[in-house]
Protein backbone atom coordinates (compact mmCIF):
# COMPACT_ATOMS: atom_id res chain seq x y z
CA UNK A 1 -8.42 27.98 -16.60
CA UNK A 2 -7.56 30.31 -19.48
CA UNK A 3 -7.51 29.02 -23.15
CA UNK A 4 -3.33 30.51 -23.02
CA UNK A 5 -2.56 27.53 -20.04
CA UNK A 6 0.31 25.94 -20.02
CA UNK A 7 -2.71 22.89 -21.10
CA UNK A 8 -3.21 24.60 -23.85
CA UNK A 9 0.09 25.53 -25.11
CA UNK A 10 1.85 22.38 -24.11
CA UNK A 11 -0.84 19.26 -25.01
CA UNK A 12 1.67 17.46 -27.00
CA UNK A 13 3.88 17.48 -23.70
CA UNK A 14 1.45 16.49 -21.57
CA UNK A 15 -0.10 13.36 -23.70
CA UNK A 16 3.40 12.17 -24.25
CA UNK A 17 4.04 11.85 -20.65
CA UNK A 18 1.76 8.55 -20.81
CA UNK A 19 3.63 7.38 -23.47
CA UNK A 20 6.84 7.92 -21.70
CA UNK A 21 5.02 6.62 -18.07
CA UNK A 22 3.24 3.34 -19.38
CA UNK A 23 3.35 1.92 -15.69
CA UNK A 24 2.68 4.77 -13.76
CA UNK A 25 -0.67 5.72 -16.03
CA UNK A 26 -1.54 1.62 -16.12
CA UNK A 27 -1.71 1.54 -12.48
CA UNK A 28 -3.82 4.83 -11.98
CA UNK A 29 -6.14 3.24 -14.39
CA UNK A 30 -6.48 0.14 -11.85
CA UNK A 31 -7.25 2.27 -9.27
CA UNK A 32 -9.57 4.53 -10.80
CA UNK A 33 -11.38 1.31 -11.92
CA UNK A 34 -11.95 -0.08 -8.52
CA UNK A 35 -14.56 2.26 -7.93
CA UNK A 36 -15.86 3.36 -11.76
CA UNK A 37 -18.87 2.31 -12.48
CA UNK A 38 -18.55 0.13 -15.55
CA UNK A 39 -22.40 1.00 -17.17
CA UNK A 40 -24.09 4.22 -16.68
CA UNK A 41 -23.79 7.43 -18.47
CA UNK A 42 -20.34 8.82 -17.19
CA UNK A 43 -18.62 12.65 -17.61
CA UNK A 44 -15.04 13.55 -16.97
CA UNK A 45 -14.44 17.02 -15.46
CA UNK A 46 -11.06 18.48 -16.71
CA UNK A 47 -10.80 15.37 -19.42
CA UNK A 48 -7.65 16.69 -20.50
CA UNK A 49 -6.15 14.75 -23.59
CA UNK A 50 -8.82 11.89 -23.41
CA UNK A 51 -6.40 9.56 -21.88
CA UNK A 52 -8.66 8.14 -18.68
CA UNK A 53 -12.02 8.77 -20.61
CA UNK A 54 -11.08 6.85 -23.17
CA UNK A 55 -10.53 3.33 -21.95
CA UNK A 56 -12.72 3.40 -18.87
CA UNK A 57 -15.44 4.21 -21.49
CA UNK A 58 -16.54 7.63 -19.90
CA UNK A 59 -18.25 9.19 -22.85
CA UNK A 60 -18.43 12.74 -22.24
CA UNK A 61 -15.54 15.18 -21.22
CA UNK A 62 -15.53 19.01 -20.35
CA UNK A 63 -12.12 20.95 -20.36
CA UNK A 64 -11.19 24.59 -20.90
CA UNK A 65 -8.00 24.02 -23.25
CA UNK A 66 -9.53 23.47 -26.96
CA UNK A 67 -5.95 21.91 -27.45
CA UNK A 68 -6.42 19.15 -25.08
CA UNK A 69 -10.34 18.72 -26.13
CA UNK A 70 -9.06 17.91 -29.79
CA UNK A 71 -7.14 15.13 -28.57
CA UNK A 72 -9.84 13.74 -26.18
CA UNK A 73 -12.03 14.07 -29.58
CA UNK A 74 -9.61 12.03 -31.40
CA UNK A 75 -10.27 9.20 -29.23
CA UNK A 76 -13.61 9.15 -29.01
CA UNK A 77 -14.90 11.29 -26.45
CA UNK A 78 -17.54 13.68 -26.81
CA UNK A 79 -15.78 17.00 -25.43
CA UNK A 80 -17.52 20.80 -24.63
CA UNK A 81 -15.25 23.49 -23.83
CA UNK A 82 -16.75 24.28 -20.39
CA UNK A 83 -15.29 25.10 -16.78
CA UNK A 84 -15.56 22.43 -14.06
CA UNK A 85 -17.20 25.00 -11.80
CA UNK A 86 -19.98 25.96 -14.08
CA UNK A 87 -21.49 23.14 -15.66
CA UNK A 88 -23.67 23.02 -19.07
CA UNK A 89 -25.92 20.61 -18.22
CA UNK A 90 -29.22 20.11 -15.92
CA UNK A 91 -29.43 18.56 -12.50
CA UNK A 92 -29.77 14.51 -12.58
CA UNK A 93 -28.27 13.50 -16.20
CA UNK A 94 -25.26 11.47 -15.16
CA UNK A 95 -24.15 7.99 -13.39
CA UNK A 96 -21.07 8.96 -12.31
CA UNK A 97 -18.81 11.98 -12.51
CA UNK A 98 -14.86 11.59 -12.76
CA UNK A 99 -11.85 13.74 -12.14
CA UNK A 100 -7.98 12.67 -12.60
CA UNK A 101 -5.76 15.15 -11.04
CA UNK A 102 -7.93 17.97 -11.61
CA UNK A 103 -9.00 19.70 -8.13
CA UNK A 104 -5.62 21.24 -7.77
CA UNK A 105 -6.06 23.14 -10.97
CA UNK A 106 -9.46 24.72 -10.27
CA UNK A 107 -9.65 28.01 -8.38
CA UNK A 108 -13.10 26.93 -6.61
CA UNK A 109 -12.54 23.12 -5.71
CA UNK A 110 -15.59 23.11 -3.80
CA UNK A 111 -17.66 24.87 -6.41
CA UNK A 112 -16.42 21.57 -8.86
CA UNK A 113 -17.74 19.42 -5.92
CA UNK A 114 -21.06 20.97 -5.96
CA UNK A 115 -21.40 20.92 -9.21
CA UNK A 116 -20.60 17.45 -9.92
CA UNK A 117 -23.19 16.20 -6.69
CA UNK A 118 -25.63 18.61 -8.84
CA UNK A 119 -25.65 16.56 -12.37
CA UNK A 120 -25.05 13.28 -10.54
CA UNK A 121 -28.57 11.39 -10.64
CA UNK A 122 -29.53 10.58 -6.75
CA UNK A 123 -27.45 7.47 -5.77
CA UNK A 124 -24.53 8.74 -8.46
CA UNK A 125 -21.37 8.40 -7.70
CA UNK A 126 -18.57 11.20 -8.03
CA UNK A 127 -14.68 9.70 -8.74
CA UNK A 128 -11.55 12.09 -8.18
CA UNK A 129 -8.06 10.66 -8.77
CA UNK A 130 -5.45 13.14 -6.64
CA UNK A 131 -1.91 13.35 -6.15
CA UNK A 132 -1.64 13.10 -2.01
CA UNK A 133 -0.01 15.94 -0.74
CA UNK A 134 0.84 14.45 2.50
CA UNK A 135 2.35 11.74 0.68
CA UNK A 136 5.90 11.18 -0.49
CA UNK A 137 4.98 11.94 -4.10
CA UNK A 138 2.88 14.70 -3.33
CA UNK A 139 6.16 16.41 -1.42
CA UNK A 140 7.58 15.58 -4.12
CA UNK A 141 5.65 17.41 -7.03
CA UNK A 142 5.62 20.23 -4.72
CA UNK A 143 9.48 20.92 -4.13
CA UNK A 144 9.48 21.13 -7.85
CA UNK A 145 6.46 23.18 -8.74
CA UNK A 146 8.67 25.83 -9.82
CA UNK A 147 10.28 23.86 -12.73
CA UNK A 148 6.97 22.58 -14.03
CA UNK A 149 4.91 24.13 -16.58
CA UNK A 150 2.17 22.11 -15.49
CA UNK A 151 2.02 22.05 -11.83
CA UNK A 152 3.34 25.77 -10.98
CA UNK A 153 -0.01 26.93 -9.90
CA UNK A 154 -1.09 23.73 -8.79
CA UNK A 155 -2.70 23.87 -5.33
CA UNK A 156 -2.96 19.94 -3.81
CA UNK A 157 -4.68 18.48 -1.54
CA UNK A 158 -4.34 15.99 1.27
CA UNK A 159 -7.74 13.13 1.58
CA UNK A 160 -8.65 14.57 4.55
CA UNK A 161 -8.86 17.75 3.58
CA UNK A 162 -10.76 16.07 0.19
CA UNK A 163 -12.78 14.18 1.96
CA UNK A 164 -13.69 17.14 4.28
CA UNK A 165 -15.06 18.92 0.58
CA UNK A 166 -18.00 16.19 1.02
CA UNK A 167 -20.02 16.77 3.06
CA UNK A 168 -22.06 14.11 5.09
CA UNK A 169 -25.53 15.49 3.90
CA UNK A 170 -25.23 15.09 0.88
CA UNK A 171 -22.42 11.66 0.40
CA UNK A 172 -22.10 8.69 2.05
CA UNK A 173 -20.49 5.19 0.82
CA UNK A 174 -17.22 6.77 1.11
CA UNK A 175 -14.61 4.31 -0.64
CA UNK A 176 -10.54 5.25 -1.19
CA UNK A 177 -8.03 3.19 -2.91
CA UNK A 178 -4.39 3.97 -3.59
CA UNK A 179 -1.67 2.85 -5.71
CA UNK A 180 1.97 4.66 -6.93
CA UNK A 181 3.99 3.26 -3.72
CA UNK A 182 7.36 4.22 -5.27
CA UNK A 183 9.19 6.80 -6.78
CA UNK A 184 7.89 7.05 -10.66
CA UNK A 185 12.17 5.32 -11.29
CA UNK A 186 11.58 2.80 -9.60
CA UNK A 187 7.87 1.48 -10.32
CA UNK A 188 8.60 -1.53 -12.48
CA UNK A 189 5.52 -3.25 -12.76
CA UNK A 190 2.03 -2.05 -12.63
CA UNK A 191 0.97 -1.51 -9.35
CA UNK A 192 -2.07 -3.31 -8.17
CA UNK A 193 -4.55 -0.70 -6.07
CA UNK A 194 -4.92 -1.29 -2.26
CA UNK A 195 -7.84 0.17 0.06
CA UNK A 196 -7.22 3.15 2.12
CA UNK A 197 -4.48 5.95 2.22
CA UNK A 198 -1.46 6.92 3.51
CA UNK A 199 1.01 4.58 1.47
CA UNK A 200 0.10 5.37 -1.80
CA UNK A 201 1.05 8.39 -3.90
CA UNK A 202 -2.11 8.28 -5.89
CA UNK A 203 -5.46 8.18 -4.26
CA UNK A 204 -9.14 7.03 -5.70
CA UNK A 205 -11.49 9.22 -3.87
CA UNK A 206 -15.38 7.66 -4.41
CA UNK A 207 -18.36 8.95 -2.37
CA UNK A 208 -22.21 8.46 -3.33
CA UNK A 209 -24.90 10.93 -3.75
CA UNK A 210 -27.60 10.73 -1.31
CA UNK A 211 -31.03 9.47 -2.75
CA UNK A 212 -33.15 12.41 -1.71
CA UNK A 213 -34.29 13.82 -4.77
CA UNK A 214 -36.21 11.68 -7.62
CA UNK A 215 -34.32 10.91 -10.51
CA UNK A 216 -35.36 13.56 -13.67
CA UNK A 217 -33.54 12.70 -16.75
CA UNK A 218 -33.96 14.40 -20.17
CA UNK A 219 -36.35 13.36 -22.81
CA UNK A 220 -33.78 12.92 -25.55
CA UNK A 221 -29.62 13.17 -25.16
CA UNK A 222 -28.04 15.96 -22.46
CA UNK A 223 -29.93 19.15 -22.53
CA UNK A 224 -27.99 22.04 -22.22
CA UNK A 225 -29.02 25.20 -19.68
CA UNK A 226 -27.25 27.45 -22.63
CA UNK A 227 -29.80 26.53 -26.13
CA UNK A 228 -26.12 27.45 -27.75
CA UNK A 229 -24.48 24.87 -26.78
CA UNK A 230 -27.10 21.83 -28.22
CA UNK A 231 -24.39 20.53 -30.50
CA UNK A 232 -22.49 17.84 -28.98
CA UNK A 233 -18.93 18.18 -29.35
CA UNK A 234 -17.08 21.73 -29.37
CA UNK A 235 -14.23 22.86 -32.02
């Protein structure tokens, strides 16, 4: 994603939508939490303006929009300026790797998936929040792609074709939960998560990373593969 995104030039916009969606983004949280490992050192791919990080504790956040890192910054996450399909960090450093609504940005969704099982530590668990495209909000957002500045060159998914991105040798302990199960009018009280798919415009996508390889973690902190990039947040 280039620095001149619509992410970039439009952060304001896009934090404010929480502000102006306080059930909608309360009952994602719920369902990203049924599967979020509370403890554990945690990273957000595409961490956007800090608003998921940030109160499910995830400390560490990667974006390509400086814009949207600043804000993440603000509240307390530790942000790098990176692409979700190149990673700067070593193999076996996290607990558990999250992503809200970000596969349908990225170019290379399965590059991001291999990626993320890479810096997962053996028995890790990967977390990706998406917007079902076989579901009634996910026909929705895409009969009006055009209009958005955000979601133009979106590209979303379905959970089976998700879930088909992860593959059995290498996941298993496959959980989904789901939650938006109105339009966003007329959602008037946060929406508690249920298992499985198909009702639900939002979907919690967990799977676990197979325990064949012994854990390595670094001596001290993350240690990046580029030595330029040993400072921990990025301007």
């Amino acid at each position: 994603m280039p620095t001149n995104s619509p992410f970039q030039e439009y952060s304001e916009k896009y934090d404010l939508w929480y502000e102006r969606n306080p059930l909608l983004y309360a009952s994602e949280l719920e369902c990203v939490k049924k599967v979020l490992r509370a403890s554990g050192r945690k990273l957000e791919v595409g961490v956007g303006t800090g608003r998921f990080a940030a109160p499910l504790k995830v400390g560490w956040g990667i974006d390509p929009a400086p814009a949207m890192l600043a804000r993440a910054r603000a509240r307390g996450v530790k942000v790098i300026q990176a692409r979700g399909e190149e990673l700067p960090f070593p193999a076996d450093v996290f607990d558990s790797v999250l992503m809200v609504v970000t596969l349908c940005f990225v170019k290379e969704p399965r590059s991001l998936l291999a990626e993320a099982e890479r810096i997962l530590v053996p028995g890790g668990r990967i977390v990706a929040g998406i917007v079902d495209r076989n579901s009634f909000l996910g026909k929705m957002y895409r009969a009006r792609k055009s209009g958005s500045e955000f979601y133009r060159a979106a590209e979303f998914y379905s959970v089976t074709e998700v879930l088909e991105m992860l593959p059995d040798e290498k996941w298993n302990e496959v959980k989904i939960f789901q939650t938006l199960f109105d339009l966003p009018g007329k959602i008037k009280q946060v929406q508690s998560p249920r298992p499985g798919y198909g009702e639900g415009g939002f979907v919690v996508i967990s799977a676990r990373k197979l325990e064949n390889r012994k854990r390595i973690l670094p001596d001290r902190g993350i240690l990046f593969h580029d030595k330029r990039k040993r400072g921990e947040d990025t301007e």
